[in-house]
C-alpha atoms as a PDB file:
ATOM      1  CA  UNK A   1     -85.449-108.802  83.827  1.00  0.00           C
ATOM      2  CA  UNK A   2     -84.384-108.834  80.356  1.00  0.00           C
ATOM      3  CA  UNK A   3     -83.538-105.748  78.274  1.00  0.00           C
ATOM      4  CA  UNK A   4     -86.549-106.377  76.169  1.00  0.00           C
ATOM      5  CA  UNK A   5     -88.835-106.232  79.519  1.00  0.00           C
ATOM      6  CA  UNK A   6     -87.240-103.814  80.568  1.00  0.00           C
ATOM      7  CA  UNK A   7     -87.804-101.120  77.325  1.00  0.00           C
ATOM      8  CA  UNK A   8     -91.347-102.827  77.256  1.00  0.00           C
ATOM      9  CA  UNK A   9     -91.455-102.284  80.937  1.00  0.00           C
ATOM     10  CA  UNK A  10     -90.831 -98.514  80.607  1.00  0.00           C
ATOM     11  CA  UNK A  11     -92.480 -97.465  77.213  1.00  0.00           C
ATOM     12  CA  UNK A  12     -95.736 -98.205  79.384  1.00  0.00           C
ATOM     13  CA  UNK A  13     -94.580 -96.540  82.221  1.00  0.00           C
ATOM     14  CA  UNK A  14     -93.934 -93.213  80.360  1.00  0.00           C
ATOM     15  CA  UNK A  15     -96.731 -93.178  78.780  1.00  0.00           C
ATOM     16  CA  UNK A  16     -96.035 -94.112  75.117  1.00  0.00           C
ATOM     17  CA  UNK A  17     -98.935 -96.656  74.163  1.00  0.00           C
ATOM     18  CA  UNK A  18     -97.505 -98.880  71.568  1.00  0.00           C
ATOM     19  CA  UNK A  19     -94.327 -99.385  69.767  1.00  0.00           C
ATOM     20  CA  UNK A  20     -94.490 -97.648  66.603  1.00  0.00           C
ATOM     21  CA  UNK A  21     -94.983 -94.542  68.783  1.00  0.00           C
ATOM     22  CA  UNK A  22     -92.045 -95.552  70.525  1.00  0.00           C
ATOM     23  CA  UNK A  23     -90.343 -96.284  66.928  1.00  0.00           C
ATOM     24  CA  UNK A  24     -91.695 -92.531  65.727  1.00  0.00           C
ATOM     25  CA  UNK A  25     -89.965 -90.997  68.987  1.00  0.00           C
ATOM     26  CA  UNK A  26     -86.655 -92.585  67.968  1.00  0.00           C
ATOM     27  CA  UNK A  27     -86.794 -92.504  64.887  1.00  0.00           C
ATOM     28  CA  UNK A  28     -86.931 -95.676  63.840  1.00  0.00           C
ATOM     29  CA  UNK A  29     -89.039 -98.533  62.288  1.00  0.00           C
ATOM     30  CA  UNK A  30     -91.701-100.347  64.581  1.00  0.00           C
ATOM     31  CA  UNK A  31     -90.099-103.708  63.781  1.00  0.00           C
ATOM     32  CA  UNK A  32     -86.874-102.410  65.063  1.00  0.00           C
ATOM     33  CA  UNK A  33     -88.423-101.525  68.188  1.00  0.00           C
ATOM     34  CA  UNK A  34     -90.579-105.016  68.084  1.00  0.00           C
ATOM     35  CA  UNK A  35     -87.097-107.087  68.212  1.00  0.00           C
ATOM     36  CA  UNK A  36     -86.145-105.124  70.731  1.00  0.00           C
ATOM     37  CA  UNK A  37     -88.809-105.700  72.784  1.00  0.00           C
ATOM     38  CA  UNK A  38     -88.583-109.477  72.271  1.00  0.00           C
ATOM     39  CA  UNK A  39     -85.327-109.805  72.975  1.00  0.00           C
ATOM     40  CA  UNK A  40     -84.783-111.059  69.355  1.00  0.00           C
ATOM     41  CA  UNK A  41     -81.726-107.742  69.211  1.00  0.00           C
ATOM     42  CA  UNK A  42     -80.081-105.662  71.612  1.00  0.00           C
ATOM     43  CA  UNK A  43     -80.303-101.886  70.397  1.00  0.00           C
ATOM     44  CA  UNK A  44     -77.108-100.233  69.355  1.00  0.00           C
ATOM     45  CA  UNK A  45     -74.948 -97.540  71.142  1.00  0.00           C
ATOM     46  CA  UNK A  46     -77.141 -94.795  69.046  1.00  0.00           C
ATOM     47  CA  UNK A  47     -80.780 -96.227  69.600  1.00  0.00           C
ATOM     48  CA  UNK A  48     -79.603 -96.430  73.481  1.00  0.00           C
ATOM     49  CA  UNK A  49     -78.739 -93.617  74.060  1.00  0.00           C
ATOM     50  CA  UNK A  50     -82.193 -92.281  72.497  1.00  0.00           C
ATOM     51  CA  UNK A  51     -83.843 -95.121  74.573  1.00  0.00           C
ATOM     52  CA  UNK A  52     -82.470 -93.323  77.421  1.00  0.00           C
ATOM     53  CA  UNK A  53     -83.763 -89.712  76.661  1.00  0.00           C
ATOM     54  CA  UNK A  54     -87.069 -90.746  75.516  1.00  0.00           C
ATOM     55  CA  UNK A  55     -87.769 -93.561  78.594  1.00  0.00           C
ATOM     56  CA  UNK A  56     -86.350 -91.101  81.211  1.00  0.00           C
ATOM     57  CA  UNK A  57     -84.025 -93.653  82.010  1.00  0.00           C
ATOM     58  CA  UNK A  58     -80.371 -94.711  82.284  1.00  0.00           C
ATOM     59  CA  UNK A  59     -78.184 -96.884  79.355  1.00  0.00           C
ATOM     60  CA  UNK A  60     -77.407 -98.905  82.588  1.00  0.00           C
ATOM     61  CA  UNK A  61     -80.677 -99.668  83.449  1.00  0.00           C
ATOM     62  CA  UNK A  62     -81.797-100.561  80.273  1.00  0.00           C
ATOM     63  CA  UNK A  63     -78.566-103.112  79.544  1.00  0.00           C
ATOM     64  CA  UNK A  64     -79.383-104.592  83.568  1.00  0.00           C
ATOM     65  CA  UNK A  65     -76.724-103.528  85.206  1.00  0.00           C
ATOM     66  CA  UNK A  66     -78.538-101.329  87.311  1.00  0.00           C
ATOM     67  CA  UNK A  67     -81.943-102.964  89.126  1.00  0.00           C
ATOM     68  CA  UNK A  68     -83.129 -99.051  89.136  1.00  0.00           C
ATOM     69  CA  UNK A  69     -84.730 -96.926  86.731  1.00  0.00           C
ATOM     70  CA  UNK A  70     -83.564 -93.444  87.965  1.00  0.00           C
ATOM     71  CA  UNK A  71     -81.883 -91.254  85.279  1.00  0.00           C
ATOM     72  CA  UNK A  72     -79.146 -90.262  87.605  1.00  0.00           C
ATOM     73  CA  UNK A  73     -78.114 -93.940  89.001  1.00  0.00           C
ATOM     74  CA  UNK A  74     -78.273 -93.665  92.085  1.00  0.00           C
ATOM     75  CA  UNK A  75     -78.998 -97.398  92.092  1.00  0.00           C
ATOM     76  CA  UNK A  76     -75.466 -97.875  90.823  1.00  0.00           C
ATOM     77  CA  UNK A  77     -74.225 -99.388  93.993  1.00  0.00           C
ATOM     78  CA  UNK A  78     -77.055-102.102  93.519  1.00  0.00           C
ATOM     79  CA  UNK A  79     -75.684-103.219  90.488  1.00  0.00           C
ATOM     80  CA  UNK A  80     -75.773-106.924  89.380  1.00  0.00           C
ATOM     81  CA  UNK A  81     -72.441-108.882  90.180  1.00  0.00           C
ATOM     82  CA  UNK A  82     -69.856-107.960  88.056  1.00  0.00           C
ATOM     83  CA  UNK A  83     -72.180-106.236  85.746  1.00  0.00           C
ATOM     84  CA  UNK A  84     -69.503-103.080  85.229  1.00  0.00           C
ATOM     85  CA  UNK A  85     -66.778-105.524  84.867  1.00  0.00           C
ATOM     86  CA  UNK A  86     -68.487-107.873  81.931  1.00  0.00           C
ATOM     87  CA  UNK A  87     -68.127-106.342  78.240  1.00  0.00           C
ATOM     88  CA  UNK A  88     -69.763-108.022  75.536  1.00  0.00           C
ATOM     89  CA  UNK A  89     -68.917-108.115  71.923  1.00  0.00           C
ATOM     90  CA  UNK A  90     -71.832-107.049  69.791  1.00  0.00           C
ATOM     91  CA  UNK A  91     -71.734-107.672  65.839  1.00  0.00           C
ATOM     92  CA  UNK A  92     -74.094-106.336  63.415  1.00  0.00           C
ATOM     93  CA  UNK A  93     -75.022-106.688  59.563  1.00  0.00           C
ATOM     94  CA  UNK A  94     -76.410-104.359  57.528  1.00  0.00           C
ATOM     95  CA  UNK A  95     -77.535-104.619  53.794  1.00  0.00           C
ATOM     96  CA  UNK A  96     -78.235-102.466  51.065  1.00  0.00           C
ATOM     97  CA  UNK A  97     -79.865-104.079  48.442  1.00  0.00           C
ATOM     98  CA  UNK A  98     -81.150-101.218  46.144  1.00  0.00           C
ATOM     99  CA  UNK A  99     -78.772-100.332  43.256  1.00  0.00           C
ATOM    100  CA  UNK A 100     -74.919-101.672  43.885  1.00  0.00           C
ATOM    101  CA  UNK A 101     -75.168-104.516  46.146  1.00  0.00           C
ATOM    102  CA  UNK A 102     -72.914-103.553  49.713  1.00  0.00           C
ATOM    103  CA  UNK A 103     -72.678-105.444  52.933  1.00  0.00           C
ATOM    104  CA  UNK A 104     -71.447-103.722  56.509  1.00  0.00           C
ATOM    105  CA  UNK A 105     -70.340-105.187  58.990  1.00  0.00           C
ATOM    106  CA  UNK A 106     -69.669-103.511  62.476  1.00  0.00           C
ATOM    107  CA  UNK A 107     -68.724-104.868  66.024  1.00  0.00           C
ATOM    108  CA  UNK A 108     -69.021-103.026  69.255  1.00  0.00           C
ATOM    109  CA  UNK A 109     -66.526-104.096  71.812  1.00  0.00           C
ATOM    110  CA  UNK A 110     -65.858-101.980  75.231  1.00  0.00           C
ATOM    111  CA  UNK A 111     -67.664 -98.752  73.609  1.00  0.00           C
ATOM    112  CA  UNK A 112     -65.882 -98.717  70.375  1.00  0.00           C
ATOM    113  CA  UNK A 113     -67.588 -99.336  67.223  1.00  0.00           C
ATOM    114  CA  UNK A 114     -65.279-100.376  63.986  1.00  0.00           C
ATOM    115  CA  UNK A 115     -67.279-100.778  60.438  1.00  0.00           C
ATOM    116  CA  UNK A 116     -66.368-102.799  57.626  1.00  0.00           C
ATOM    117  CA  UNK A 117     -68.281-101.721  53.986  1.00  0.00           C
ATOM    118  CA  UNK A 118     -67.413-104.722  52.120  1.00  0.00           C
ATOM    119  CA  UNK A 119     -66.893-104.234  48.430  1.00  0.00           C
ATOM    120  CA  UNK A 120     -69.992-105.154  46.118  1.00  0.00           C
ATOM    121  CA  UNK A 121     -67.854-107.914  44.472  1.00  0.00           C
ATOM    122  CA  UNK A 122     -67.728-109.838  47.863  1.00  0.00           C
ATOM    123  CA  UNK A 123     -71.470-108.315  49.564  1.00  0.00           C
ATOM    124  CA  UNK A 124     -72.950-110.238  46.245  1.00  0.00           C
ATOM    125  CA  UNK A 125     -71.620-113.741  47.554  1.00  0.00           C
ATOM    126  CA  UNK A 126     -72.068-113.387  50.743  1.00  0.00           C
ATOM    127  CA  UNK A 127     -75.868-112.233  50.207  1.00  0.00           C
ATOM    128  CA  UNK A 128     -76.945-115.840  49.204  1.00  0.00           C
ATOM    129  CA  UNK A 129     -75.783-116.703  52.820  1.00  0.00           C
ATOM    130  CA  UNK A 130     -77.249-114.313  54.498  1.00  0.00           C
ATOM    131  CA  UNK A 131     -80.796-115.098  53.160  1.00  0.00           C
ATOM    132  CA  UNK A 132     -79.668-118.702  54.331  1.00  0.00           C
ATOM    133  CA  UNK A 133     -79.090-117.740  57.419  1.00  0.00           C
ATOM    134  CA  UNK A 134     -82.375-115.081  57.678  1.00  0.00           C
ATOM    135  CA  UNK A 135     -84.505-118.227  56.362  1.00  0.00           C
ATOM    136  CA  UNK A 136     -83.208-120.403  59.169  1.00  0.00           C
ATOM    137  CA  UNK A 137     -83.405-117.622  62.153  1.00  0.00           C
ATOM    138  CA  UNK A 138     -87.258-117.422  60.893  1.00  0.00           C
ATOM    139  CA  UNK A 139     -87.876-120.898  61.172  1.00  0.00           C
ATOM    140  CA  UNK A 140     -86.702-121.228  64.312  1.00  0.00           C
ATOM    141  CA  UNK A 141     -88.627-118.191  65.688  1.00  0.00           C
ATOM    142  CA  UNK A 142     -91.771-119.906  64.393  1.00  0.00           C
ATOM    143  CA  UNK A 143     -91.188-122.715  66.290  1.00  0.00           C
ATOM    144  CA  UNK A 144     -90.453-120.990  69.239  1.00  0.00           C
ATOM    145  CA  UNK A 145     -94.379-119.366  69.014  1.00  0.00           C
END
């Protein structure tokens, strides 16, 4: 099951009837918790370990590397192959677009999180791109409806 199902899976099991209730409980916005839910982005280290409090569940579960639900993880030993040994790389991009023009840039590897706040010089050429890029992830969503 993906992570998406899986946060879908348990927003509905714990009662909480549609995603911007969800996004309220986190604090968050109900798109967030929309491209979450389609598997569209993963949630960060912060918005997991929220997930976790608010779904009554474990980070474990939620990434799949637990097939159980339980809090505690006592479904540990049932973990997917290799699941503890596999760390992913996560990058994310984050843009501020009122007043000065900035660009961040983090990436999440084995639990550590490094940021990059690139200068307003540089976020105002690389904006252009990014838009590019947005434009093109759209596009392809849309086809994929």
């Amino acid at each position: 099951m993906s992570v998406g199902k899986r946060i879908r899976s348990l927003r509905a099991k714990n009662g909480i009837a549609n995603q911007e209730e969800l996004a309220y409980l986190l604090g968050t916005a109900r798109q967030t918790v929309s491209s979450w839910e389609r598997d569209i982005f993963l949630p960060d280290g912060a918005n997991l370990m929220k997930l976790s409090k608010v779904l009554n569940t474990s980070i474990a579960y939620i990434m799949g590397e637990t097939l159980t639900p339980d809090k505690d993880d006592k479904g540990a030993e049932h973990a997917a192959p290799d699941a503890k040994k596999t760390l992913t790389t996560t990058f994310s991009l984050k843009a501020n677009v009122s007043g000065p023009m900035f660009l961040s840039i983090e990436k999440s590897y084995g639990g550590k999180t490094v940021r990059y706040d690139l200068p307003p010089a540089i976020s105002e050429k690389m904006f252009p791109l990014i838009e590019e890029l947005w434009k093109n992830i759209e596009q392809e969503m849309e086809g994929r409806r």
